[in-house]
PDB file of N, CA and C in Angstrom:
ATOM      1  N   UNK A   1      95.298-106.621  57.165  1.00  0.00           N
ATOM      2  CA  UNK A   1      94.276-106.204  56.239  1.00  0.00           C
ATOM      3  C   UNK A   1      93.484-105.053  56.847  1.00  0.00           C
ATOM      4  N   UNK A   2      93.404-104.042  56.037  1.00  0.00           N
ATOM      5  CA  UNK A   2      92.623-103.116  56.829  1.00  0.00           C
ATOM      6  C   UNK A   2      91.953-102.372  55.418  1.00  0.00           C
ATOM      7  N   UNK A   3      90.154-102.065  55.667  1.00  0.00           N
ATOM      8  CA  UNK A   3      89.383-102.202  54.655  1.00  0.00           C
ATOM      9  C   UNK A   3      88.721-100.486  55.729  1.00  0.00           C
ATOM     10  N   UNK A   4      88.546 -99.591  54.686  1.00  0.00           N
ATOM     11  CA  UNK A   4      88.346 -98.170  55.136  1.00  0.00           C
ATOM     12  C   UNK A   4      87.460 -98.258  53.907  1.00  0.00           C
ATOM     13  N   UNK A   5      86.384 -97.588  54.733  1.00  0.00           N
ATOM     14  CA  UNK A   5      84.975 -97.138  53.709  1.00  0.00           C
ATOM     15  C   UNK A   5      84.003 -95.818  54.840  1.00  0.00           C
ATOM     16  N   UNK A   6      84.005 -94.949  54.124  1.00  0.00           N
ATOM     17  CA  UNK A   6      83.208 -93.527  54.151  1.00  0.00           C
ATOM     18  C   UNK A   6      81.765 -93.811  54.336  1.00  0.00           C
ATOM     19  N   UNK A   7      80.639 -93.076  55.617  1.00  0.00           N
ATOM     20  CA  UNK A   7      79.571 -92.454  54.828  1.00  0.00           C
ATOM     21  C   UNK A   7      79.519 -91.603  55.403  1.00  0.00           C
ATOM     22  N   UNK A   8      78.078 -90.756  55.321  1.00  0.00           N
ATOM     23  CA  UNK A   8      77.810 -89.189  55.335  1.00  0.00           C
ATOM     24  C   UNK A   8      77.912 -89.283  56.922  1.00  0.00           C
ATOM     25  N   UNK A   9      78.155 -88.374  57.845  1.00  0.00           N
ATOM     26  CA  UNK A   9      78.577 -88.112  59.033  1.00  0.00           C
ATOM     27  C   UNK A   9      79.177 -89.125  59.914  1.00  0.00           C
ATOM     28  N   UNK A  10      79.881 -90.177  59.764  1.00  0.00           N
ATOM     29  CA  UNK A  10      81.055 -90.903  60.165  1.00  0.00           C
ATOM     30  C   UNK A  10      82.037 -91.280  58.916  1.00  0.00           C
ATOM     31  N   UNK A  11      83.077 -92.120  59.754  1.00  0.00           N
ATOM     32  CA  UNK A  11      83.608 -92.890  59.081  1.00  0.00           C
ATOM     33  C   UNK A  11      84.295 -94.289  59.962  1.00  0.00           C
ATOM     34  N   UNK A  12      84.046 -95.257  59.024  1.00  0.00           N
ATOM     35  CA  UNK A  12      84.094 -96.508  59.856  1.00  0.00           C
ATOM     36  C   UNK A  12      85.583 -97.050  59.271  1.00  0.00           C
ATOM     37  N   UNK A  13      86.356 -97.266  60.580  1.00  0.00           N
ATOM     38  CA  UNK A  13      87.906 -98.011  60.085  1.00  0.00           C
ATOM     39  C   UNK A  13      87.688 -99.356  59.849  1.00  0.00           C
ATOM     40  N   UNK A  14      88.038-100.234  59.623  1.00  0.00           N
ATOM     41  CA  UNK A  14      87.769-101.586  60.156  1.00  0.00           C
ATOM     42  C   UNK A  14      89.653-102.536  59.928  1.00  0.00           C
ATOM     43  N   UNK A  15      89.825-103.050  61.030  1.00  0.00           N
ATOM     44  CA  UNK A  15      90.909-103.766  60.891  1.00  0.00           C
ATOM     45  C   UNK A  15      91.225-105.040  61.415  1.00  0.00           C
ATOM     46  N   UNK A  16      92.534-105.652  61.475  1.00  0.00           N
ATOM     47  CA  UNK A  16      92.263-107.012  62.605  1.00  0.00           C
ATOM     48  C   UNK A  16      94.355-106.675  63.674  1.00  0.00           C
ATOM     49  N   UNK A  17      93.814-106.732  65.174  1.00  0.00           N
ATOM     50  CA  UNK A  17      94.662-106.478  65.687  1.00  0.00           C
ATOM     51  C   UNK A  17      94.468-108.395  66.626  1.00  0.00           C
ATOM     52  N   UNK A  18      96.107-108.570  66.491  1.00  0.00           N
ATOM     53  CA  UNK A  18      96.250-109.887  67.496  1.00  0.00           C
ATOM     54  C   UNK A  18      94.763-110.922  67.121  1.00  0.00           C
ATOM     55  N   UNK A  19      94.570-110.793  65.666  1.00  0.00           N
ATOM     56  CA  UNK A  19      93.663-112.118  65.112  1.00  0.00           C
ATOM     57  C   UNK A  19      92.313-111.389  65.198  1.00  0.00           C
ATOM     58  N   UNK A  20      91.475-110.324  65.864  1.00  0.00           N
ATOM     59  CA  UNK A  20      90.593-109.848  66.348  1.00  0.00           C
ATOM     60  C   UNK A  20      90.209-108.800  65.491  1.00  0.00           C
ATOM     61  N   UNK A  21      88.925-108.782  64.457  1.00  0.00           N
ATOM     62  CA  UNK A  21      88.596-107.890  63.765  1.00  0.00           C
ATOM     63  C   UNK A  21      87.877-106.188  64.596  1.00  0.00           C
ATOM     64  N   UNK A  22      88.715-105.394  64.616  1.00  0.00           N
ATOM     65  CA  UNK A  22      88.062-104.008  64.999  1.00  0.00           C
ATOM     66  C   UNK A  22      87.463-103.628  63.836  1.00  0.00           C
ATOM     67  N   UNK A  23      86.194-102.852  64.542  1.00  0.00           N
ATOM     68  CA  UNK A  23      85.846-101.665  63.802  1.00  0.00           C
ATOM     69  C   UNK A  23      85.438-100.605  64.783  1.00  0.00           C
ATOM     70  N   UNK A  24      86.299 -99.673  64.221  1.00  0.00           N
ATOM     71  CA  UNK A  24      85.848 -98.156  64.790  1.00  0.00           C
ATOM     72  C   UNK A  24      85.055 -97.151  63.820  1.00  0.00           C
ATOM     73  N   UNK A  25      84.781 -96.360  64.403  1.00  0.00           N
ATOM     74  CA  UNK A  25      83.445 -95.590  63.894  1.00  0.00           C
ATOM     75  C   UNK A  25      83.772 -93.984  64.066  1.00  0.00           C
ATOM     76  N   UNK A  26      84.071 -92.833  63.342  1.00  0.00           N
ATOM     77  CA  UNK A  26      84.134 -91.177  63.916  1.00  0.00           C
ATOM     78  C   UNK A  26      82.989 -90.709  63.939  1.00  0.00           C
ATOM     79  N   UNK A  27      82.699 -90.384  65.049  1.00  0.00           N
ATOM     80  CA  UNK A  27      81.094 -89.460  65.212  1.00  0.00           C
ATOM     81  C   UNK A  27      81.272 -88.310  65.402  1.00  0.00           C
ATOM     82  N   UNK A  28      81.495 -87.533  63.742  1.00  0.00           N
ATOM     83  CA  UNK A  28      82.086 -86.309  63.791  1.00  0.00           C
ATOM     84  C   UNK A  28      80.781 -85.090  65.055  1.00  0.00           C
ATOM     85  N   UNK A  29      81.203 -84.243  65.428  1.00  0.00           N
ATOM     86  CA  UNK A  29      80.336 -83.221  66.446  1.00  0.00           C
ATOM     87  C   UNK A  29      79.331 -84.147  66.919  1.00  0.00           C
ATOM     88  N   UNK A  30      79.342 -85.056  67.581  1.00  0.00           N
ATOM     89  CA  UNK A  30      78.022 -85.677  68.171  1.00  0.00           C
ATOM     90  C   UNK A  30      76.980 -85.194  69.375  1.00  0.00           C
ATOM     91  N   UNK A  31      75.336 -84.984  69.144  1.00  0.00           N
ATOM     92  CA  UNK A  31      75.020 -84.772  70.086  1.00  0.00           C
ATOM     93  C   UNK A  31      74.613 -84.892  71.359  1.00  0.00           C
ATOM     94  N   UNK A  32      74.038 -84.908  72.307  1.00  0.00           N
ATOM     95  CA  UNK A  32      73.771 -85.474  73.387  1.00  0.00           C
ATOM     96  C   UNK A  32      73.534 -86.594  73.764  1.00  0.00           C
ATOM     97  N   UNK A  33      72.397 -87.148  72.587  1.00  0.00           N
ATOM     98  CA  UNK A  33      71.397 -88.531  72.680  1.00  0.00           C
ATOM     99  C   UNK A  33      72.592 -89.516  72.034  1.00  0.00           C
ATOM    100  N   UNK A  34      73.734 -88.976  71.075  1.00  0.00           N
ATOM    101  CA  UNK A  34      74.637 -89.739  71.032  1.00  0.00           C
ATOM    102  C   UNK A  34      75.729 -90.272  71.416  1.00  0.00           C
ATOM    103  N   UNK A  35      76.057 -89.243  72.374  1.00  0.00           N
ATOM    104  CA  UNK A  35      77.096 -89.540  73.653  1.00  0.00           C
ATOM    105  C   UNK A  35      76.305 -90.017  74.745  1.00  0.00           C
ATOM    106  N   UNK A  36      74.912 -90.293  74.896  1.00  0.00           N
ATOM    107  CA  UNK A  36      74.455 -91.160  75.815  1.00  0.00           C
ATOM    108  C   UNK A  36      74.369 -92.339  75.298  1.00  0.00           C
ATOM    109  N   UNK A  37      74.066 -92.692  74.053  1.00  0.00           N
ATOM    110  CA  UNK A  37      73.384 -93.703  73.672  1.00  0.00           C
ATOM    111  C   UNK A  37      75.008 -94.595  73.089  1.00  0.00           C
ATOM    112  N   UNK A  38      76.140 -94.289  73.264  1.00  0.00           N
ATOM    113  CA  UNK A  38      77.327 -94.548  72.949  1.00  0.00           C
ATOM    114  C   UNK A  38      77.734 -95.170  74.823  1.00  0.00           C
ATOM    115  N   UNK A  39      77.436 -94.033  75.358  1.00  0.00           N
ATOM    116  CA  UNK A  39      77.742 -94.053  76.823  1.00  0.00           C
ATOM    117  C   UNK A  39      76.576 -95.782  77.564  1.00  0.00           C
ATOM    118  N   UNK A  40      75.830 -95.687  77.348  1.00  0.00           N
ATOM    119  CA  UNK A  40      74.534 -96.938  77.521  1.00  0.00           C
ATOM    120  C   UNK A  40      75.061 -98.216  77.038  1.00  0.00           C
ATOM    121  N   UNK A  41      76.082 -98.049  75.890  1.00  0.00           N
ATOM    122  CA  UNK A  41      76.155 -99.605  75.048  1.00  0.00           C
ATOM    123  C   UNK A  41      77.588-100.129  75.461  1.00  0.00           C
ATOM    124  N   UNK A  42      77.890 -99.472  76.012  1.00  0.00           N
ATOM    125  CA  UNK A  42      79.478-100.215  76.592  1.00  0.00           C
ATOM    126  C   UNK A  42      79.168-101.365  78.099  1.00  0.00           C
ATOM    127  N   UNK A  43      79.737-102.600  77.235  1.00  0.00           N
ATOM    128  CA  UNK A  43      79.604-103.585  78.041  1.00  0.00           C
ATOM    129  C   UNK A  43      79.925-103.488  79.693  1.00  0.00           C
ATOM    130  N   UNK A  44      79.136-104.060  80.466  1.00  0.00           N
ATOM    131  CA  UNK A  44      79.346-104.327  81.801  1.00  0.00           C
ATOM    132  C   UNK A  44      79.279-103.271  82.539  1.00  0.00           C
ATOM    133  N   UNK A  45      78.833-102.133  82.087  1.00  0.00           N
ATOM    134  CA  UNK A  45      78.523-100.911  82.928  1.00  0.00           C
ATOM    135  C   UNK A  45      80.265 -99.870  82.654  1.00  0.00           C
ATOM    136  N   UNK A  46      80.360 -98.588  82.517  1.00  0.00           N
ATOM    137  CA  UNK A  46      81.486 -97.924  82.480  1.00  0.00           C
ATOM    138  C   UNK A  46      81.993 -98.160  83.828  1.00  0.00           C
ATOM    139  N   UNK A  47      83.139 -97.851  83.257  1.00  0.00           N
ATOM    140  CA  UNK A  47      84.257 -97.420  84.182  1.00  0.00           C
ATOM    141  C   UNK A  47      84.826 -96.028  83.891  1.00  0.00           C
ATOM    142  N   UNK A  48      85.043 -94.879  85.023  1.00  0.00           N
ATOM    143  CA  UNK A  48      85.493 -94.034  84.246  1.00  0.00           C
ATOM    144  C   UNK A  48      85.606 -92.627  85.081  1.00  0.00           C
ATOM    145  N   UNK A  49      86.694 -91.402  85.233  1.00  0.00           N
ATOM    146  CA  UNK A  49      86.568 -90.204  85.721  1.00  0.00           C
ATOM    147  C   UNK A  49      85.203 -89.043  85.333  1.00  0.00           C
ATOM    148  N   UNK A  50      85.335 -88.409  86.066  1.00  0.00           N
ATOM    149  CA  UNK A  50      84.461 -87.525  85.474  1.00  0.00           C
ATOM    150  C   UNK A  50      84.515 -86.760  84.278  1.00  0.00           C
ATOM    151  N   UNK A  51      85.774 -87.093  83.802  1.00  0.00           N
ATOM    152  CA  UNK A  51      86.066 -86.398  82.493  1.00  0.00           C
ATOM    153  C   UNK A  51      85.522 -86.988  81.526  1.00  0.00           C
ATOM    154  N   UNK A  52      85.222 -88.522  81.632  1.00  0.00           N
ATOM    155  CA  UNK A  52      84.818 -88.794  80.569  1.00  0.00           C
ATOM    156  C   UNK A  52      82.819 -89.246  80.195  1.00  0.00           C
ATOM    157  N   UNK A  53      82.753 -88.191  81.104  1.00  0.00           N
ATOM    158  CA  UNK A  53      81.443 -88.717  81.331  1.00  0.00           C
ATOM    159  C   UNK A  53      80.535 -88.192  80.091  1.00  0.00           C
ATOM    160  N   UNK A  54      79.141 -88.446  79.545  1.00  0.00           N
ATOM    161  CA  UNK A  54      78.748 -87.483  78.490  1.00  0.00           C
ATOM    162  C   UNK A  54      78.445 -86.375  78.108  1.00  0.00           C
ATOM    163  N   UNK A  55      78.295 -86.212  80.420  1.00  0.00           N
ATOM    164  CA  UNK A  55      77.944 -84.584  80.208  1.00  0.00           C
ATOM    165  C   UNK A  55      79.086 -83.926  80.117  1.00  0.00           C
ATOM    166  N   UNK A  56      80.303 -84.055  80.581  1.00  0.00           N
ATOM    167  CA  UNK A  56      81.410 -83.160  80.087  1.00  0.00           C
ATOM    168  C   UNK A  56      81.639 -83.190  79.111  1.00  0.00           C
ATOM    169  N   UNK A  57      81.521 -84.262  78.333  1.00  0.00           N
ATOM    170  CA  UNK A  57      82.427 -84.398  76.970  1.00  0.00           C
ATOM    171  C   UNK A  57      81.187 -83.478  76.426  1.00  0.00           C
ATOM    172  N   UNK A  58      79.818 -83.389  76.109  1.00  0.00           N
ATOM    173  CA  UNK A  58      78.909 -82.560  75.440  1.00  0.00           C
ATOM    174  C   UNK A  58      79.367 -80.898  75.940  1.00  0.00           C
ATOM    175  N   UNK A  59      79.426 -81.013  77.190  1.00  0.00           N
ATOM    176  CA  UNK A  59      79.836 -79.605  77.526  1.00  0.00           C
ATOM    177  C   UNK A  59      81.234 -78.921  76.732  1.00  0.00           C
ATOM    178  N   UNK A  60      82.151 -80.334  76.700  1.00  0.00           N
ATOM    179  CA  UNK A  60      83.393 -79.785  76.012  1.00  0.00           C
ATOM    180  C   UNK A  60      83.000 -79.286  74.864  1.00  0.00           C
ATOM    181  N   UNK A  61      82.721 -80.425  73.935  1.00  0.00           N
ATOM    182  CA  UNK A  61      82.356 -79.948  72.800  1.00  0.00           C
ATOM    183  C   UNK A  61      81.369 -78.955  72.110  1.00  0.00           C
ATOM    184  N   UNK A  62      80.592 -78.228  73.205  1.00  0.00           N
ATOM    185  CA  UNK A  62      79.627 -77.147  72.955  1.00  0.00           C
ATOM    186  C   UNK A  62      80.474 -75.864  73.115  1.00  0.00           C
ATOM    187  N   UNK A  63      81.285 -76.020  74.419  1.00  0.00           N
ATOM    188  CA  UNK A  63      81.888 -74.968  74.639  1.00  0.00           C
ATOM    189  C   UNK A  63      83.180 -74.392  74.238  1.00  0.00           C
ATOM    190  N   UNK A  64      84.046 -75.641  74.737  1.00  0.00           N
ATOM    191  CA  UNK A  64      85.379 -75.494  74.425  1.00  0.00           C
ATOM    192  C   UNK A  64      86.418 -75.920  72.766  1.00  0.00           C
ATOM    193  N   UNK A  65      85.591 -77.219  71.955  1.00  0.00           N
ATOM    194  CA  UNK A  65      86.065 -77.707  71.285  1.00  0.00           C
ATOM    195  C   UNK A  65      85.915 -76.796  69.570  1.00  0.00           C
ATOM    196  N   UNK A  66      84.663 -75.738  69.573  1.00  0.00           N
ATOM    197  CA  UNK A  66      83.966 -74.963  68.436  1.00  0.00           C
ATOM    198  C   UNK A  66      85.360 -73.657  68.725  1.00  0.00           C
ATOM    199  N   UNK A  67      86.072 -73.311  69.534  1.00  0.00           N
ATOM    200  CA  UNK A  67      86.927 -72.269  69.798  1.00  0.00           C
ATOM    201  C   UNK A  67      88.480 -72.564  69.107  1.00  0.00           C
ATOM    202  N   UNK A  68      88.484 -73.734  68.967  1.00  0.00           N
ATOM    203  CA  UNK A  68      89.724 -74.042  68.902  1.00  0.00           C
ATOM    204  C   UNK A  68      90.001 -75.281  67.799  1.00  0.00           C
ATOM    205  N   UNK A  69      89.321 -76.071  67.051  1.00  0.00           N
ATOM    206  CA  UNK A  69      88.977 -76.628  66.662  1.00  0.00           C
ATOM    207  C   UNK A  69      87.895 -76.821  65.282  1.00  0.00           C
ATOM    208  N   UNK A  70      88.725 -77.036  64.134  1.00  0.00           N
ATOM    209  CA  UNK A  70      87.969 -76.697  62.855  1.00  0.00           C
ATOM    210  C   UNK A  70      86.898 -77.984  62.823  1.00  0.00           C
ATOM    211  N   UNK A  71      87.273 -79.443  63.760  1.00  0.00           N
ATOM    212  CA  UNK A  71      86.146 -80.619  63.931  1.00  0.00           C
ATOM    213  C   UNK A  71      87.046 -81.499  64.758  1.00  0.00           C
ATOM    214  N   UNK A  72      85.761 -81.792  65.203  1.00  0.00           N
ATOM    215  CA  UNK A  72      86.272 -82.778  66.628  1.00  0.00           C
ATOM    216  C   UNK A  72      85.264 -84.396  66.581  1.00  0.00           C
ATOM    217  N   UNK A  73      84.702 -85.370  67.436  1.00  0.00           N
ATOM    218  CA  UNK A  73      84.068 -86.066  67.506  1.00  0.00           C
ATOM    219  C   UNK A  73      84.653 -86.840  68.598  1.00  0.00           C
ATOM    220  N   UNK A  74      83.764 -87.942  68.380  1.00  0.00           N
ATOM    221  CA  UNK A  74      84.348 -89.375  69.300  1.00  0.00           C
ATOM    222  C   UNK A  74      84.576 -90.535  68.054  1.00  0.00           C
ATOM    223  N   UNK A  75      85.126 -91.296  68.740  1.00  0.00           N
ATOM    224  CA  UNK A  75      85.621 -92.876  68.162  1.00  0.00           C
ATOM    225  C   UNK A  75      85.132 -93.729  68.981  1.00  0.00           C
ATOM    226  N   UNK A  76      84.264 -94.667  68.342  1.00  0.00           N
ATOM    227  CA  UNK A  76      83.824 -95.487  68.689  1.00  0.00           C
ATOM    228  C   UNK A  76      84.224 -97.078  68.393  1.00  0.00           C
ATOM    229  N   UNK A  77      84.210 -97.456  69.112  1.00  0.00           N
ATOM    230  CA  UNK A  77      84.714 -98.845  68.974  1.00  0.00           C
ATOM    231  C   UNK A  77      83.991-100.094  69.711  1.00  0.00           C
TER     232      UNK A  77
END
């Protein structure tokens, strides 16, 4: 079963994998306070390279992702 519904600057999937209801979330161009505040709510503290940290990913997407890229975001889950 998988139930897809729209609003104004995301969009939320929602499904069930191995009995377990997901929902993911697109945070189309997100800004800073939202790649921190995404970065803050992940259980048990991150794990993770420097690539995926918020300041690169903001840097990507300020710099590199507007060049090449008609829209980008994160997925949240």
């Amino acid at each position: 079963m998988n139930d897809r519904s729209v609003s104004p600057g995301n969009e939320t999937v929602r499904g069930q994998t191995a009995g377990h209801e997901i929902r993911v979330v697109w945070h189309e161009k997100p800004d800073a306070d939202l790649l921190h505040s995404l970065w803050a709510s992940l259980p048990g503290g991150a794990r993770c390279s420097a690539f995926q940290t918020p300041q690169f990913v903001e840097c990507f997407f300020q710099e590199m992702a507007p060049e090449v890229c008609d829209t980008y975001g994160i997925l949240a889950a």
